[in-house]
Protein backbone atom coordinates (compact mmCIF):
# COMPACT_ATOMS: atom_id res chain seq x y z
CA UNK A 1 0.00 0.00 0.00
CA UNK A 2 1.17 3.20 -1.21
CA UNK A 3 2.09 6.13 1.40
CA UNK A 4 1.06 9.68 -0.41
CA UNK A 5 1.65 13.05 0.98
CA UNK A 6 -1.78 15.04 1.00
CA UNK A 7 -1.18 18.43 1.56
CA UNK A 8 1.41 17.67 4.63
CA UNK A 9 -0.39 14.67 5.93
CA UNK A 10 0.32 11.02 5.08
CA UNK A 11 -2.44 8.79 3.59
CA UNK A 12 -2.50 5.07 2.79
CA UNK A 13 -3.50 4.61 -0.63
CA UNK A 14 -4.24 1.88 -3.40
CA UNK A 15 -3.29 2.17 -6.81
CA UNK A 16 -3.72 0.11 -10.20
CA UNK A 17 -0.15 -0.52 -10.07
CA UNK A 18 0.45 -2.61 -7.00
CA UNK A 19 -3.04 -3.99 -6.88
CA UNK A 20 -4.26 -4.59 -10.68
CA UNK A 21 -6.90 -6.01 -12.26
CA UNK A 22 -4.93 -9.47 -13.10
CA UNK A 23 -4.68 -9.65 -9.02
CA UNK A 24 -7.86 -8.99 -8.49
CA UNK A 25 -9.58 -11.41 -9.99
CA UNK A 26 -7.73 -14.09 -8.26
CA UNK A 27 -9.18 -12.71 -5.37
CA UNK A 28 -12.44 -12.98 -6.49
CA UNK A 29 -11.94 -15.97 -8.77
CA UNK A 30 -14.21 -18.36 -6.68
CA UNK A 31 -17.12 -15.60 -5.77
CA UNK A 32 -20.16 -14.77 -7.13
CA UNK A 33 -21.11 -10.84 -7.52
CA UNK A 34 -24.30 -9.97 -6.94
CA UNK A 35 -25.61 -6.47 -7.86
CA UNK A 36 -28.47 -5.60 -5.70
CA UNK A 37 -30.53 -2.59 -7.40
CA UNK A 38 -29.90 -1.46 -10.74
CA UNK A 39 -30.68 2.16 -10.43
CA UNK A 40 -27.77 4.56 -9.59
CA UNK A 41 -24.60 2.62 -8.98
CA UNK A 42 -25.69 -0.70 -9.67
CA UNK A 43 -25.46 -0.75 -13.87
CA UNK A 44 -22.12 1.10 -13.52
CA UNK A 45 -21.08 -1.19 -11.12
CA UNK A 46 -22.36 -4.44 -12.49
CA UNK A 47 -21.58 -3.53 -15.87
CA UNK A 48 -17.75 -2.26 -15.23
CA UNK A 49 -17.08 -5.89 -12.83
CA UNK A 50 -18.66 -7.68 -16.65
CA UNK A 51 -16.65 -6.05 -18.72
CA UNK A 52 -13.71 -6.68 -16.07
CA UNK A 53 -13.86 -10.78 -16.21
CA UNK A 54 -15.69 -11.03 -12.94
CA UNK A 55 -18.78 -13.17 -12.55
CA UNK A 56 -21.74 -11.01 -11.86
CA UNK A 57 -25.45 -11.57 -11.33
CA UNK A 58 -27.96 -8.44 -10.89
CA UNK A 59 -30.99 -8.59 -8.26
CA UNK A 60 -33.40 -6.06 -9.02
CA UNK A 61 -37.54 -6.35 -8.77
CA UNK A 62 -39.61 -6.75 -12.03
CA UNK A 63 -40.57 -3.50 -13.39
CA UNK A 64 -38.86 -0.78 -15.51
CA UNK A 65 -35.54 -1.19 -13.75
CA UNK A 66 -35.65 -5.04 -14.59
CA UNK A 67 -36.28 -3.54 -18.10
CA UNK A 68 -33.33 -1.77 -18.03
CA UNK A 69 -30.89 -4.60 -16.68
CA UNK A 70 -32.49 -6.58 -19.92
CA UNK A 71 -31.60 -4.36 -22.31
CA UNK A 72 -28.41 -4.16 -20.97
CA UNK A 73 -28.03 -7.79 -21.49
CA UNK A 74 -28.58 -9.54 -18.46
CA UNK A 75 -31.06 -12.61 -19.13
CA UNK A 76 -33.78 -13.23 -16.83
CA UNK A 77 -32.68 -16.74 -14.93
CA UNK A 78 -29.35 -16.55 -15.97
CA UNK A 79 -27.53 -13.37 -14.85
CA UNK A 80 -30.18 -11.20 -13.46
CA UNK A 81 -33.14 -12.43 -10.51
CA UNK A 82 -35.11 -11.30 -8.25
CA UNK A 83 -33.76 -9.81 -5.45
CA UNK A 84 -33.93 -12.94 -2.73
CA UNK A 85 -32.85 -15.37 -5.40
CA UNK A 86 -29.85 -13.09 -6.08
CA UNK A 87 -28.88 -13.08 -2.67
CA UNK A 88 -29.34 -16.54 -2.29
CA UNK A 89 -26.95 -17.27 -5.13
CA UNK A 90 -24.12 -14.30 -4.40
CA UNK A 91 -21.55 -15.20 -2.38
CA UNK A 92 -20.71 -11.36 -2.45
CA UNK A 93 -23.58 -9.01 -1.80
CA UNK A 94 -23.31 -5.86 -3.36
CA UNK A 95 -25.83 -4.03 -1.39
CA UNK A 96 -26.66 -0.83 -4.00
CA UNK A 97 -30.36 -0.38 -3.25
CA UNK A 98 -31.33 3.52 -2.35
CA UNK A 99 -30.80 4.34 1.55
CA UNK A 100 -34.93 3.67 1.97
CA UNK A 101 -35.19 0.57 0.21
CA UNK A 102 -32.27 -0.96 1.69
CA UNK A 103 -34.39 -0.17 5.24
CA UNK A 104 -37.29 -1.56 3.61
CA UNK A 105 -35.41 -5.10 2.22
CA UNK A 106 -32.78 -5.06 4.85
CA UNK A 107 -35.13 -8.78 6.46
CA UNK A 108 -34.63 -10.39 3.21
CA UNK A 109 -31.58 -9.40 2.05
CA UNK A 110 -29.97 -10.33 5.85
CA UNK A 111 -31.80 -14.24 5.50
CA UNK A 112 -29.24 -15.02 3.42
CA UNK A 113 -26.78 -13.73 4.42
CA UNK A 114 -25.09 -17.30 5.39
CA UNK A 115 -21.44 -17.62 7.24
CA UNK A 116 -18.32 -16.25 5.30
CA UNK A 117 -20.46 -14.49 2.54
CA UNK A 118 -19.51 -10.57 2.23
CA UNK A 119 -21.90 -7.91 2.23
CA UNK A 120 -20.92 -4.60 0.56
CA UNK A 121 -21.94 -1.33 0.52
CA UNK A 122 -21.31 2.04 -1.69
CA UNK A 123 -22.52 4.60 1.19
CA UNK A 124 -21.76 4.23 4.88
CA UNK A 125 -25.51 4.93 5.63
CA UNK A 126 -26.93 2.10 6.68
CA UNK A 127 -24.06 0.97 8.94
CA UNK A 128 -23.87 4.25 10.48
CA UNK A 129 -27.21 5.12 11.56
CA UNK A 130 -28.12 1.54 12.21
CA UNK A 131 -29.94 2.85 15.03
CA UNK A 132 -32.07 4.61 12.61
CA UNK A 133 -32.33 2.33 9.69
CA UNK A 134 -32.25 -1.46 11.59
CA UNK A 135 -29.42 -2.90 9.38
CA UNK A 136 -27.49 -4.52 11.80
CA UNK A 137 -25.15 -7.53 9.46
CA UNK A 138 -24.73 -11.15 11.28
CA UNK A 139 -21.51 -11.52 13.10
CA UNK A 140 -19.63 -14.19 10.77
CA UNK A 141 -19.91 -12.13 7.34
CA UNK A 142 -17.25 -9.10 5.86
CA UNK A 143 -18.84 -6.31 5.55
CA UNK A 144 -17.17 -3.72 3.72
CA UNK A 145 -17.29 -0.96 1.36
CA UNK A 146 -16.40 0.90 -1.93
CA UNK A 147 -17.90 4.30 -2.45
CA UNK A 148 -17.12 5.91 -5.74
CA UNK A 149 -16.53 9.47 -5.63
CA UNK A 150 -19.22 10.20 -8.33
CA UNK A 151 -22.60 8.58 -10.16
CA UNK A 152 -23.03 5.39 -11.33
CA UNK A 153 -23.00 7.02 -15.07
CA UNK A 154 -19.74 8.63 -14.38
CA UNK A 155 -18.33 5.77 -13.29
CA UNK A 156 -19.40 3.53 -16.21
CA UNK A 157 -18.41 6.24 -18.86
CA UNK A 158 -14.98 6.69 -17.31
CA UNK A 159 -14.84 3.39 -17.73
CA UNK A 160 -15.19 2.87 -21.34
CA UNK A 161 -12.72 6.08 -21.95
CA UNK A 162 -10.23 3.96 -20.17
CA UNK A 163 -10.19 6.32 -16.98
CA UNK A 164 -10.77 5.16 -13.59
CA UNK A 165 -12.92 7.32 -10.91
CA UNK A 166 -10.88 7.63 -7.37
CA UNK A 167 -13.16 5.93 -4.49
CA UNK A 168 -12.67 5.45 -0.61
CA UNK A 169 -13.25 1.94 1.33
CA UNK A 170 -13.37 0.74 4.48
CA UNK A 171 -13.69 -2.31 6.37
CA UNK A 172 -16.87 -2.67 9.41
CA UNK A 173 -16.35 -6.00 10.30
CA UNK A 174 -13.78 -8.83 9.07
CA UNK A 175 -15.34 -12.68 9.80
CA UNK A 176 -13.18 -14.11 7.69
CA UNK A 177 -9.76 -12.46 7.31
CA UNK A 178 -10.19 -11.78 3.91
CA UNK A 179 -12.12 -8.11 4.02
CA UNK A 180 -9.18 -6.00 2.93
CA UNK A 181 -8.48 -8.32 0.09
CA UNK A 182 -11.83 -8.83 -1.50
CA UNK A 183 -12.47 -4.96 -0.94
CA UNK A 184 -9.75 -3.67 -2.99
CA UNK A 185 -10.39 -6.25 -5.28
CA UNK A 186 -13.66 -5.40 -5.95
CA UNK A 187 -12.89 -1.28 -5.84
CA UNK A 188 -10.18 -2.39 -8.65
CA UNK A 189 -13.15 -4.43 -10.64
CA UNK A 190 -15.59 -1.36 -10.81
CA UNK A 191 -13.23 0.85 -11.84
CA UNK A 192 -11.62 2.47 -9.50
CA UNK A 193 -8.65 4.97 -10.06
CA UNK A 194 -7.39 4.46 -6.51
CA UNK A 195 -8.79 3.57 -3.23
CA UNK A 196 -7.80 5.99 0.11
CA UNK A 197 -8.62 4.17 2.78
CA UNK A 198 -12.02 5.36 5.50
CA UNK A 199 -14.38 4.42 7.57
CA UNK A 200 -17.80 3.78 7.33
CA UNK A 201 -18.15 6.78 9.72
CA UNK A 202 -16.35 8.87 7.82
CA UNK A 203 -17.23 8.51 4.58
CA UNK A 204 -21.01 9.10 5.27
CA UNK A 205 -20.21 12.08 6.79
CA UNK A 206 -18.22 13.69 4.10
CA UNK A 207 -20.23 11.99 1.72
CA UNK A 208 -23.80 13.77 2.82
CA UNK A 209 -21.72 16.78 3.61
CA UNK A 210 -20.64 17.09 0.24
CA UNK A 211 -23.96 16.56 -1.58
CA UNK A 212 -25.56 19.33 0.34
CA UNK A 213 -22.71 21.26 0.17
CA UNK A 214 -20.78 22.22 -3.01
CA UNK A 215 -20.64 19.15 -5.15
CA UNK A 216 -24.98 20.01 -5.55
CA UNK A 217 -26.95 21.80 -2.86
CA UNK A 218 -24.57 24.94 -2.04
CA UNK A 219 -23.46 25.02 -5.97
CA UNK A 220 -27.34 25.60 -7.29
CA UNK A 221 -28.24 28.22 -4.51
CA UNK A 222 -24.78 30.25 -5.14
CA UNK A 223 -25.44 29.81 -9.21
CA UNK A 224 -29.14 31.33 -8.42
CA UNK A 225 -28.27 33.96 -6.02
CA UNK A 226 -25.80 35.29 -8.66
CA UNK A 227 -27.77 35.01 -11.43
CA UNK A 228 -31.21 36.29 -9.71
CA UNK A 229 -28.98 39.51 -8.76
CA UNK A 230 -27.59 39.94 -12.84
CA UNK A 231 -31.16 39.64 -13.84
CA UNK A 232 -32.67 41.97 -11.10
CA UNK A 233 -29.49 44.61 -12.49
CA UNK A 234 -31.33 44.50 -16.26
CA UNK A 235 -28.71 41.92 -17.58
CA UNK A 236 -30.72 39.46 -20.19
CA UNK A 237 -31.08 35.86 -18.99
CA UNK A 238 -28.49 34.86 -21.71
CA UNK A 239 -25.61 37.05 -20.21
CA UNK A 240 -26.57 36.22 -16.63
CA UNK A 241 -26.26 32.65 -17.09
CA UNK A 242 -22.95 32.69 -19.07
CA UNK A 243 -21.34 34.84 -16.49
CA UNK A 244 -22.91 31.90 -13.66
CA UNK A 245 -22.86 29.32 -15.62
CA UNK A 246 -21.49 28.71 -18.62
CA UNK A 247 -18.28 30.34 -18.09
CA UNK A 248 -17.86 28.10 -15.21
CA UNK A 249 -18.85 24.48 -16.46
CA UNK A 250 -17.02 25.01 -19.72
CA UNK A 251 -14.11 27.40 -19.04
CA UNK A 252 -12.39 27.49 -15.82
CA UNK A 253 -14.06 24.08 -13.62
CA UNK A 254 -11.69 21.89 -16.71
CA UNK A 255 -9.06 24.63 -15.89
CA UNK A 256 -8.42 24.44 -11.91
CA UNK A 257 -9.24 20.41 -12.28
CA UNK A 258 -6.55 20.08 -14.59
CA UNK A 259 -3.98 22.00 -12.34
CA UNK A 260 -5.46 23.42 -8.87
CA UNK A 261 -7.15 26.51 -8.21
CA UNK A 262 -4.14 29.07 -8.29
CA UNK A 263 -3.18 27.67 -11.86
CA UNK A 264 -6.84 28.87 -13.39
CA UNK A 265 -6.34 32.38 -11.45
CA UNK A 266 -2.92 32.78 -12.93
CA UNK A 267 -4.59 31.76 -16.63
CA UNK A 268 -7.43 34.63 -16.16
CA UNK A 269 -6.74 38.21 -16.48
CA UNK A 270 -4.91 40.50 -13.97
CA UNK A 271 -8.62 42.04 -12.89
CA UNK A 272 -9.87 39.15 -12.33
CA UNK A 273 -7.49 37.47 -10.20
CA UNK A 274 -7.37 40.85 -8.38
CA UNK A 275 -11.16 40.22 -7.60
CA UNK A 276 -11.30 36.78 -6.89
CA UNK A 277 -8.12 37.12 -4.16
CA UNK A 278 -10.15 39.71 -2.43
CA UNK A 279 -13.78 38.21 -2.49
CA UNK A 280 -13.11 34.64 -1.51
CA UNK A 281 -12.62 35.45 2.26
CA UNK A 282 -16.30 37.36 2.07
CA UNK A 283 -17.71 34.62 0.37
CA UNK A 284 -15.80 32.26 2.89
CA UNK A 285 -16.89 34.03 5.65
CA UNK A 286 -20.73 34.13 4.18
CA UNK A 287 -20.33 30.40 4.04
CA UNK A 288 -18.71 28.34 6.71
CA UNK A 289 -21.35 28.75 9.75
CA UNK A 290 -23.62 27.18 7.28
CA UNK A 291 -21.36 24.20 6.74
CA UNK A 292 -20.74 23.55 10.15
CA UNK A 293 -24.05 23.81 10.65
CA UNK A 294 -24.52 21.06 7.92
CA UNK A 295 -21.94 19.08 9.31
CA UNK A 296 -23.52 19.20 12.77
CA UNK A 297 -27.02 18.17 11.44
CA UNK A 298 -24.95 14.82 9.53
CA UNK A 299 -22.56 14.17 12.24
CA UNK A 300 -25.82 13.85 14.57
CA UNK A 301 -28.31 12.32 12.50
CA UNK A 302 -30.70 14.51 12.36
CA UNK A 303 -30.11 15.04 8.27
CA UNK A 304 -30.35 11.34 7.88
CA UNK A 305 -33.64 11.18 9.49
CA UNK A 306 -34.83 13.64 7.35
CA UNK A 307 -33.85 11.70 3.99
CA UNK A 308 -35.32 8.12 6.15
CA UNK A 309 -38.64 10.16 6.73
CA UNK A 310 -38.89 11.77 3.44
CA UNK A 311 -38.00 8.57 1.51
CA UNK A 312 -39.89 6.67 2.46
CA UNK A 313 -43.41 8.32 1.90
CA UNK A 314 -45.29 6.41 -0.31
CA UNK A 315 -45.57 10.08 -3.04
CA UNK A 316 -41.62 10.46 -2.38
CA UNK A 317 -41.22 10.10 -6.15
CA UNK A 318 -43.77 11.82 -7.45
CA UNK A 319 -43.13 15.00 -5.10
CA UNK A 320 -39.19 14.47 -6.00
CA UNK A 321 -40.30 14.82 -9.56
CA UNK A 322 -42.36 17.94 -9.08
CA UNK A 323 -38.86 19.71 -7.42
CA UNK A 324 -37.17 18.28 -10.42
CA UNK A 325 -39.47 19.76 -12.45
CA UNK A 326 -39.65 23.42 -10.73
CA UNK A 327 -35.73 23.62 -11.05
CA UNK A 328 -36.05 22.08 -14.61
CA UNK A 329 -38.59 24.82 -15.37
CA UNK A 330 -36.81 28.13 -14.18
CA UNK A 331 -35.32 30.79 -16.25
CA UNK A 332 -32.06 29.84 -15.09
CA UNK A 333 -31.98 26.51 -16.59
CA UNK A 334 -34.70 26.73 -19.20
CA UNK A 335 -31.36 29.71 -20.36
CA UNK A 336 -29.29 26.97 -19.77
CA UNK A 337 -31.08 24.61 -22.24
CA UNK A 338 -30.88 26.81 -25.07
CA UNK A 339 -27.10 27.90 -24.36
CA UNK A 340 -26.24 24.44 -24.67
CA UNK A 341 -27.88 24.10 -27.78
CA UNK A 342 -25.78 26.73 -29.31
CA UNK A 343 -22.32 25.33 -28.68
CA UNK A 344 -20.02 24.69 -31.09
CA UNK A 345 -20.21 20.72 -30.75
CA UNK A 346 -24.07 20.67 -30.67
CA UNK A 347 -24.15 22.52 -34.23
């Protein structure tokens, strides 16, 4: 295990290169992988460990979602069952269902979960707020877990561009003395980039931090505060969202992911660097009661309650849709849709 130099403090880490692929699958050369929801993670997931050599069956109820797994060649009573018979048959339970529905199956997934199986997770959730959610895992099965650090989709297109997406693990319990093994193997076999090492703690803490915070919640509210204050100034929706938006996605985000933050300031002009250097500690300041606030609301599980209650209501989807819809619908993104449009690569 590699020893990398973060910023002044030493992390383990797992690359490609002392753990590949070849290794992996001896690892997992006698197991059976089962996918257990094919909805977010679970096609990128399933259909990365395929593609890898690994021998994969998908558990997903009959519906559009077993539709999906069809067209995406799994054959009914071959490679993809319903979700007890999967489990029955996996020796390695990938447990990918949504944070409600693994609450909801959590009896029948954990009756088969016989002696010396593994059950794995992508999200710390269930483990961490067992109090909350009931999912408490026999004593004499791993139980482990590889969280991507992005979608299912990005994961599977990475993929097939050759890239690998960088993803933590952690180990809850070891029964058999083979955890750490068959989790890197199996972060390897989805795709991985590397693997930094958590805990199951941890990484649903950052992870829920993150989502509210600036990889979606705090990112939209910024974008529409700035762009609700253009448009209240008389700028036209066009120019407000390409100064928010556009400018952002497809200019300087590439730019400072590339090569850090201070190498997209140094490749903008002189005024602008002037104004970002003397903004971000407003903006900063504006900002970080309301993340430790976040972090509080995670850290105690109050914010997980809130997703348990909420989805889990019988309407969660259609309601979910209808705040889809409203963002869908507003000038800022209804701009958005045409800008798009009018790129270079869509013409």
């Amino acid at each position: 295990m590699a020893k990398m130099n973060f910023g002044g403090v030493t992390e383990n880490v797992v690359t490609r290169e002392e753990f590949p692929l070849e290794k992996a699958r001896e690892v997992l050369k006698d197991e059976t992988i089962a996918i257990i929801g094919y909805g977010v993670q679970g096609p990128g997931q399933a259909l990365n460990l395929r593609d890898n050599g690994f021998n994969v069956i998908v558990g997903q109820r009959k519906g559009k979602t077993w539709d999906k797994a069809v067209a995406d060649g799994w054959v009914p009573g071959e490679t993809l069952f319903e979700i007890e018979e999967a489990c029955k048959r996996g020796t390695i339970i990938e447990y990918l269902l949504s944070d409600a529905a693994q609450i909801e199956l959590w009896p029948t997934v954990k009756n088969q979960l016989t002696k010396g199986k593994t059950l794995y997770f992508s999200h710390g959730f269930g483990i961490t707020y067992k109090d909350r959610t009931g999912i408490v895992p026999p004593a004499d099965v791993d139980v482990i877990l590889v969280a991507p650090k992005g979608s299912g989709t990005s994961l599977r297109r990475m993929f097939l561009e050759g890239r690998g997406l960088n993803s933590s693990y952690a180990i809850f319990q070891d029964a058999t003395g083979k955890a750490k093994d068959r989790a890197i193997a199996l972060g390897i076999g989805v795709g991985s980039g590397y693997l930094f090492e958590t805990t199951f703690e941890k990484e649903v803490f950052s992870d829920l931090t993150g989502e509210r915070g600036t990889l979606m919640g705090a990112i939209q509210g910024i974008l529409q505060a700035q762009y609700d204050t253009l448009r209240e100034n008389g700028h036209s929706p066009s120019e407000a969202f390409n100064e928010t938006v556009e400018e952002l996605t497809q200019s300087l985000m590439p730019l400072f992911a590339e090569n850090g933050m201070d190498w997209m300031y140094a490749n903008c002009s002189t005024t602008a660097q002037r104004g970002a250097l003397d903004w971000k500690d407003p903006f900063y300041d504006a900002t970080k009661p309301v993340f430790d606030k976040l972090y509080e609301e995670v850290k105690t599980g109050r914010e997980a309650q809130r997703s348990i209650d909420s989805n889990s209501q019988e309407d969660y989807r259609e309601k979910l849709n209808e705040e889809l819809k409203e963002l869908r619908e507003s000038e800022m993104w209804q701009t958005g849709a045409v800008v798009r449009k009018l790129r270079p690569e869509n013409n």
